[in-house]
N, C-alpha and C. Protein backbone atom coordinates (compact mmCIF):
# COMPACT_ATOMS: atom_id res chain seq x y z
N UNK A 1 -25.22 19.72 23.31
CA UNK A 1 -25.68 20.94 22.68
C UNK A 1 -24.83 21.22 21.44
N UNK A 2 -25.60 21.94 20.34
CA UNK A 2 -24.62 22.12 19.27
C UNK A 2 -24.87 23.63 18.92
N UNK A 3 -24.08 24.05 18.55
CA UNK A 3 -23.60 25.48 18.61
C UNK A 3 -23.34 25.70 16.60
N UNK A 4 -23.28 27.30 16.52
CA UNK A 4 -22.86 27.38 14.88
C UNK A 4 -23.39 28.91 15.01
N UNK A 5 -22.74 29.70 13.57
CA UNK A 5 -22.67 30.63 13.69
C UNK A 5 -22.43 31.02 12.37
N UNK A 6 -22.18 32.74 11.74
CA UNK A 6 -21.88 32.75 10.24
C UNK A 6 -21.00 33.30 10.14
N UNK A 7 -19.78 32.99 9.74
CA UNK A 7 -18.15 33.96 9.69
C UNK A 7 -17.99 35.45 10.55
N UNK A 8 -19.08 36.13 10.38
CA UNK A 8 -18.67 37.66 11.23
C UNK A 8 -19.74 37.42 12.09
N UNK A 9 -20.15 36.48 12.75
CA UNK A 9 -20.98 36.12 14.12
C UNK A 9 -22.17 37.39 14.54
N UNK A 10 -22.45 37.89 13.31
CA UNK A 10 -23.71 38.74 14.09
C UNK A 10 -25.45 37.70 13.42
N UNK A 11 -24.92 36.21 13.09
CA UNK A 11 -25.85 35.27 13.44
C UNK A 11 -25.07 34.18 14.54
N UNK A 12 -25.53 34.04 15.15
CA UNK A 12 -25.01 32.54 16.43
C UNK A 12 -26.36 31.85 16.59
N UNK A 13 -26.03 30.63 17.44
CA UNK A 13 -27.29 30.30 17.77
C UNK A 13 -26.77 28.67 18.63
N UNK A 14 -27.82 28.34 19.44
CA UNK A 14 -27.43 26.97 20.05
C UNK A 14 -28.88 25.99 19.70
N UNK A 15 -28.59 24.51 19.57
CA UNK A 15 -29.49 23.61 19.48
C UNK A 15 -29.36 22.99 20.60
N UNK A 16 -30.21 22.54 21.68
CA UNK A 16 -30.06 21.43 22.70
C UNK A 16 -30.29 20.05 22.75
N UNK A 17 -31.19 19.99 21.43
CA UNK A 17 -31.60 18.72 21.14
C UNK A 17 -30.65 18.05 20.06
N UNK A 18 -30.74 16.31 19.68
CA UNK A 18 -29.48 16.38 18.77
C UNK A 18 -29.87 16.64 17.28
N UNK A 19 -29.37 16.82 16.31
CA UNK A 19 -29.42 17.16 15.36
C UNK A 19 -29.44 16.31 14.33
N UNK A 20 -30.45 16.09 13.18
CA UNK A 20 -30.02 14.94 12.30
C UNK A 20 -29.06 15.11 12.18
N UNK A 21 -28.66 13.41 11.19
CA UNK A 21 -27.44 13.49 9.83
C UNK A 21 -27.39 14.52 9.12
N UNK A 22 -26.78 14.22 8.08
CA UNK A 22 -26.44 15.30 7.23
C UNK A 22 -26.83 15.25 5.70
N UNK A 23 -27.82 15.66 4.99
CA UNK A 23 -28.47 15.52 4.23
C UNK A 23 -28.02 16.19 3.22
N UNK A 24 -27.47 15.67 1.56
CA UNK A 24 -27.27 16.46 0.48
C UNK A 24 -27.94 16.96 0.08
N UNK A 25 -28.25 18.16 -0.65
CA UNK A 25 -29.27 18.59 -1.87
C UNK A 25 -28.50 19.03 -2.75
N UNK A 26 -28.75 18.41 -4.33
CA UNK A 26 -27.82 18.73 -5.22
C UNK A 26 -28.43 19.84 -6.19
N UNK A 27 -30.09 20.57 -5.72
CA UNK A 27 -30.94 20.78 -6.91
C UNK A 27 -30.31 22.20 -6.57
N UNK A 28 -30.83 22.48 -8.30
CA UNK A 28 -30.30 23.70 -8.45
C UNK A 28 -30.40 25.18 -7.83
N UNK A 29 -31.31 24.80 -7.11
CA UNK A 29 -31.47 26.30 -6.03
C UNK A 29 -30.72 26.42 -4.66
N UNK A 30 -30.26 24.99 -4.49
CA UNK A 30 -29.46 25.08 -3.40
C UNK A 30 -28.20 24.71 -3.74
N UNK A 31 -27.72 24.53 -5.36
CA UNK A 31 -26.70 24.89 -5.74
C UNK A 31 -26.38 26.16 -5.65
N UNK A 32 -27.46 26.96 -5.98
CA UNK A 32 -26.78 28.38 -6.56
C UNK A 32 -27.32 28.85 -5.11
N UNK A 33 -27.61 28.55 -4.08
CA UNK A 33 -27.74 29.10 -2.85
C UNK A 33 -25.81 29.16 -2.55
N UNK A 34 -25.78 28.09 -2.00
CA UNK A 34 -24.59 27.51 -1.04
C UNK A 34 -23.59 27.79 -2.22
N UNK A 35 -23.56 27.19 -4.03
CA UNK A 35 -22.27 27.34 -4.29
C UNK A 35 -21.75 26.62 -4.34
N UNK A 36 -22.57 25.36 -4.32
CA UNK A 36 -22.04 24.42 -4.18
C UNK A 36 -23.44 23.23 -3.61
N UNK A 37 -22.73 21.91 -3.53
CA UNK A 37 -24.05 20.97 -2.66
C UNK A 37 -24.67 22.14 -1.48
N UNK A 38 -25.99 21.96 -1.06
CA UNK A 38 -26.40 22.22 0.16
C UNK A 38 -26.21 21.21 1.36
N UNK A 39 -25.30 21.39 2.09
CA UNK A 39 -25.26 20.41 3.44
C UNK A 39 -25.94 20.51 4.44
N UNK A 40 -26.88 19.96 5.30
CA UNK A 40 -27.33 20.02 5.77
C UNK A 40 -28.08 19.32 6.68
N UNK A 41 -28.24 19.86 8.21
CA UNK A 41 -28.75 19.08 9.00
C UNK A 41 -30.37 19.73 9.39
N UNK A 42 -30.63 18.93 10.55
CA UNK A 42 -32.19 19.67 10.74
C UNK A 42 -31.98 19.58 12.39
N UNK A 43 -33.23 20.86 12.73
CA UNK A 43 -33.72 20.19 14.11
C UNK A 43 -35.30 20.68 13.92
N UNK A 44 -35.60 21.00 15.71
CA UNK A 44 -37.01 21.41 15.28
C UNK A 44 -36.80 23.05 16.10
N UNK A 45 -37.56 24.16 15.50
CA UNK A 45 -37.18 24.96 14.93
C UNK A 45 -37.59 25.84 16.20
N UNK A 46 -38.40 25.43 17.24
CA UNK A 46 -38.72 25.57 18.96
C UNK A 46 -37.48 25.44 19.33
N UNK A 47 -36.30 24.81 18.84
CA UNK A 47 -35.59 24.18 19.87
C UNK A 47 -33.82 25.15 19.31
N UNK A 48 -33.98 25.68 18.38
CA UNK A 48 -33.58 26.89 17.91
C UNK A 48 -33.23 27.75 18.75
N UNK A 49 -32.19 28.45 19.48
CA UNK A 49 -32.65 29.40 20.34
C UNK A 49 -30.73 30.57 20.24
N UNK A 50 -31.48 31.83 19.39
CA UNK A 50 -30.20 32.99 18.79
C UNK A 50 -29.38 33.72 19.83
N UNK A 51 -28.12 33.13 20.02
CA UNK A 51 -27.78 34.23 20.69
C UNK A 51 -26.84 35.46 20.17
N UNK A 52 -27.45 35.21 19.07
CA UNK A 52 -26.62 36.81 18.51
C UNK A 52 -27.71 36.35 17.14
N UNK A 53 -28.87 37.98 16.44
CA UNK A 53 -29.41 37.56 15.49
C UNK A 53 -29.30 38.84 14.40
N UNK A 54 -28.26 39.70 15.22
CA UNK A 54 -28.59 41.44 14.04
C UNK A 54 -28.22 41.20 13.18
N UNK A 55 -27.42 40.13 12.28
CA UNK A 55 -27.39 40.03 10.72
C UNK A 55 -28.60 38.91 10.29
N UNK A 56 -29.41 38.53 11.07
CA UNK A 56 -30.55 37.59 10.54
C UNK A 56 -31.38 38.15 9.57
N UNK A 57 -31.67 37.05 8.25
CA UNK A 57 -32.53 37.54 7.09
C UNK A 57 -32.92 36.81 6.68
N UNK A 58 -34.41 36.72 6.48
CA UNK A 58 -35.15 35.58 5.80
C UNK A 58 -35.24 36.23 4.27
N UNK A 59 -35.29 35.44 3.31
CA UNK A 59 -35.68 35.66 2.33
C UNK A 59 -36.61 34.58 1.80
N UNK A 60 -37.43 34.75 0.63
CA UNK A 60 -38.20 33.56 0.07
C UNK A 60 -37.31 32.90 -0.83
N UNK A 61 -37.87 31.29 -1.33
CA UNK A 61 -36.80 30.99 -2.01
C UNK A 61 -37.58 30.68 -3.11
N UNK A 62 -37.07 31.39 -4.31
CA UNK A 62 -38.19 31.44 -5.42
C UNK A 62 -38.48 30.20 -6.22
N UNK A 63 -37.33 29.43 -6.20
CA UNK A 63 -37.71 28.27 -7.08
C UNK A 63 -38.33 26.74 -5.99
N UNK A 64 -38.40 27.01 -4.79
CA UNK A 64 -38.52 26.19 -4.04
C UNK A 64 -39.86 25.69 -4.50
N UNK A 65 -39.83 23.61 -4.73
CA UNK A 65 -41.50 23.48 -4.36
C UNK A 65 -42.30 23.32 -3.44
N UNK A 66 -41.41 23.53 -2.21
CA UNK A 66 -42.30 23.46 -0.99
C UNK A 66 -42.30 25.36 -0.87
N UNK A 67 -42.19 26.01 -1.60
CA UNK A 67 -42.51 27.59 -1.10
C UNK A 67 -41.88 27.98 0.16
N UNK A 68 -40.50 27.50 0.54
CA UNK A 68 -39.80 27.41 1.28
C UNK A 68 -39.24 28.71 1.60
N UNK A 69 -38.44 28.98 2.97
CA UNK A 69 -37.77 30.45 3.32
C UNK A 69 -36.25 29.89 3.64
N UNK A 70 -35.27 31.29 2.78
CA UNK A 70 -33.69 30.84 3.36
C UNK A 70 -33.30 31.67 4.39
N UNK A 71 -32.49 31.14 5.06
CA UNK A 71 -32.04 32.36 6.32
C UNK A 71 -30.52 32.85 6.19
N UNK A 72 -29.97 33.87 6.15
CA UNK A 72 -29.12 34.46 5.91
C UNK A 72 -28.44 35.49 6.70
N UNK A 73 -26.77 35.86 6.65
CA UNK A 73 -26.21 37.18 7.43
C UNK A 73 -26.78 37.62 6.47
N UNK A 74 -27.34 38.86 7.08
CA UNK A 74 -27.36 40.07 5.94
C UNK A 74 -25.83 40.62 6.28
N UNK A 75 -24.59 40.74 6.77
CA UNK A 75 -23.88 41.23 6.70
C UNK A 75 -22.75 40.52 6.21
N UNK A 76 -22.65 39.42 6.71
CA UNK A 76 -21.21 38.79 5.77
C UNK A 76 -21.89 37.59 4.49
N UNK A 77 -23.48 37.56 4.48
CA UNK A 77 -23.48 36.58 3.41
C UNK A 77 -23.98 34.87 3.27
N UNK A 78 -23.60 34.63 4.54
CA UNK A 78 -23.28 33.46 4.75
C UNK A 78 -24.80 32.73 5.12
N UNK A 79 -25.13 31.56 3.89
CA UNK A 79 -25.52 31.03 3.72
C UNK A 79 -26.60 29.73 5.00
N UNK A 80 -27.45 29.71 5.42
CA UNK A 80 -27.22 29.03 7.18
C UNK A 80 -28.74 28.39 7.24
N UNK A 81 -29.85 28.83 6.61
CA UNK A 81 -31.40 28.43 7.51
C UNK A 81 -31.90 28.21 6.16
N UNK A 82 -33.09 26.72 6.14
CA UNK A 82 -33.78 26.40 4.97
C UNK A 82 -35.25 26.15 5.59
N UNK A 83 -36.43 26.88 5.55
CA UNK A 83 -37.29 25.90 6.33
C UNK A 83 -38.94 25.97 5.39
N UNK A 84 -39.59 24.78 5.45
CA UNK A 84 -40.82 24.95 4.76
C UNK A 84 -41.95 25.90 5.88
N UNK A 85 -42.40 26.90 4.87
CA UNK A 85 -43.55 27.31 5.78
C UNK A 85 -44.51 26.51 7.15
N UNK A 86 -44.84 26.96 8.12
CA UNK A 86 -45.66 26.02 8.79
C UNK A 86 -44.73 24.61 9.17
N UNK A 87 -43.65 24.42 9.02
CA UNK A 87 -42.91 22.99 9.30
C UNK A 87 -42.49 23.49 10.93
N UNK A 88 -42.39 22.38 11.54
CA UNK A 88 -42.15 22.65 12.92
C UNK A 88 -40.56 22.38 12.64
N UNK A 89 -39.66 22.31 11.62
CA UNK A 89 -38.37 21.94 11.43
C UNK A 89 -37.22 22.75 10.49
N UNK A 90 -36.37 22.95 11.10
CA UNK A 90 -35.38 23.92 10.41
C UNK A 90 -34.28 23.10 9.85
N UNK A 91 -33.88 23.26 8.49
CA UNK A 91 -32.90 23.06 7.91
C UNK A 91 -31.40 23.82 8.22
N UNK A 92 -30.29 23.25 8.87
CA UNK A 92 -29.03 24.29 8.95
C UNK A 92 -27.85 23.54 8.42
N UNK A 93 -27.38 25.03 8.12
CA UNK A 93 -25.94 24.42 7.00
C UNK A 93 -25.41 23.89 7.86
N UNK A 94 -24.54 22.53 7.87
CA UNK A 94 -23.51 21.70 8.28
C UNK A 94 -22.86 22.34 8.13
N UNK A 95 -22.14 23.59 7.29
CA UNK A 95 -20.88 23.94 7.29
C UNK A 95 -20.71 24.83 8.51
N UNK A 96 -21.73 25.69 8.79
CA UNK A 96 -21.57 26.86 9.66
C UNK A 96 -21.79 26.14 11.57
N UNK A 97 -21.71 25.16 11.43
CA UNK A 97 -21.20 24.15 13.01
C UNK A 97 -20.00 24.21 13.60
N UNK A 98 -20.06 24.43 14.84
CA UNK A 98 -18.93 24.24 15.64
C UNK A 98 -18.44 23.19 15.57
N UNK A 99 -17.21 22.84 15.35
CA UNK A 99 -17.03 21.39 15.72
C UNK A 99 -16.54 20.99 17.38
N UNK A 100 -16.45 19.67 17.66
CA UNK A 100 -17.14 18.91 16.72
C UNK A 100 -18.44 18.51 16.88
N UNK A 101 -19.20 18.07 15.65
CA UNK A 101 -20.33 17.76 15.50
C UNK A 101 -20.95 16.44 15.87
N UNK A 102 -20.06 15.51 15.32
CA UNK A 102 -20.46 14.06 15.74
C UNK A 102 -21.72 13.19 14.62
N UNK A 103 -21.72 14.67 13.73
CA UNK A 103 -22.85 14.21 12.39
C UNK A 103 -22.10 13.33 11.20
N UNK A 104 -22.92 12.81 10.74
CA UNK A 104 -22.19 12.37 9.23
C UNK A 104 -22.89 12.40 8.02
N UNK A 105 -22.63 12.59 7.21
CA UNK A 105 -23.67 12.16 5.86
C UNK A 105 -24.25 11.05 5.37
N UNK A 106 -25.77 10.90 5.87
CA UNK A 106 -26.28 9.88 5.03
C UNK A 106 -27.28 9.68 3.82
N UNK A 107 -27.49 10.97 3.15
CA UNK A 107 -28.15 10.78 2.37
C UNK A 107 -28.21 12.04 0.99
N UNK A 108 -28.39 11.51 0.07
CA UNK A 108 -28.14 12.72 -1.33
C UNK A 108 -29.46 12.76 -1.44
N UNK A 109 -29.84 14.17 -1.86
CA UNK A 109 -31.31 14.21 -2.81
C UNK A 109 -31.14 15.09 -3.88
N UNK A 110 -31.89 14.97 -4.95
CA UNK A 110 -31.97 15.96 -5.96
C UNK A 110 -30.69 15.41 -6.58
N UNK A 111 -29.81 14.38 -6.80
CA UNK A 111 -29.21 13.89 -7.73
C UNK A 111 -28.80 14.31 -9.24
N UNK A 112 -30.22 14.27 -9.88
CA UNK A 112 -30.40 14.23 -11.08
C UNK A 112 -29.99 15.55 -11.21
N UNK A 113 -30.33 16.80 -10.91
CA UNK A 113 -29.85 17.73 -10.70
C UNK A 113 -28.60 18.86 -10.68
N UNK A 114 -27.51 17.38 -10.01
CA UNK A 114 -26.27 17.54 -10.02
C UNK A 114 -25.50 18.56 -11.10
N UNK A 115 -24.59 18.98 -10.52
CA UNK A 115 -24.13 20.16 -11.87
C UNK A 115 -23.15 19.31 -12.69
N UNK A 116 -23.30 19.66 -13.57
CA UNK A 116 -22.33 19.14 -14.73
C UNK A 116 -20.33 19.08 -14.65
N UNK A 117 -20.22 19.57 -13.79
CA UNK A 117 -18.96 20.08 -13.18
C UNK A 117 -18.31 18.88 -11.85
N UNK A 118 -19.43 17.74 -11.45
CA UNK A 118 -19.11 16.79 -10.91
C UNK A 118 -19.72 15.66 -10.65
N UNK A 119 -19.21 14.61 -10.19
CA UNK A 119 -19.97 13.30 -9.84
C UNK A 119 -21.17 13.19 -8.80
């Protein structure tokens, strides 16, 4: 089971199933999301299950081309849920994981993208 949460824990949540790798996105909306790369793993989004959700916040993500939703504390901020409408699959920050995880990174997307500030 994998566990994760957002700095002032009024998001938590457990996965039972395992979780992809860990997937880069370098494009610019999930730069200026995260602040950096977006890290990220997936599961499927049934298998999701909150045990703490009173800072939970969806927002839309405006530049997304899948017309995608981000999930968010509304209280401390913290950056955590990516998912395409209708997808049976949730995107979650790698950072906000318990360790340990047992994930690793295998793959960059949105490259070209990259900010000017690194390799």
């Amino acid at each position: 089971m994998a566990s994760g949460r957002c700095i002032c824990g009024a998001v938590s949540f457990e996965v039972d199933v395992p979780l992809r790798d860990v997937h880069l996105c370098h494009c610019t909306e999930c730069r200026r999301w995260a602040g950096h790369v977006w890290a990220a793993t997936a599961a499927p989004f049934a298998e999701l299950r909150f045990t703490e959700d009173s800072g939970l916040r969806w927002i839309d993500s405006p530049d997304s081309a899948h017309d995608a939703r981000r999930g968010f504390c509304a209280e401390c901020g913290s950056s955590l849920f990516w998912q395409i409408p209708d997808s049976e699959t949730v995107s979650i920050a790698a950072g906000c994981l318990d360790e340990p995880t047992g994930l690793k990174t295998v793959r960059e997307i949105w490259t070209e993208s990259a900010g000017d500030y690194y390799r």
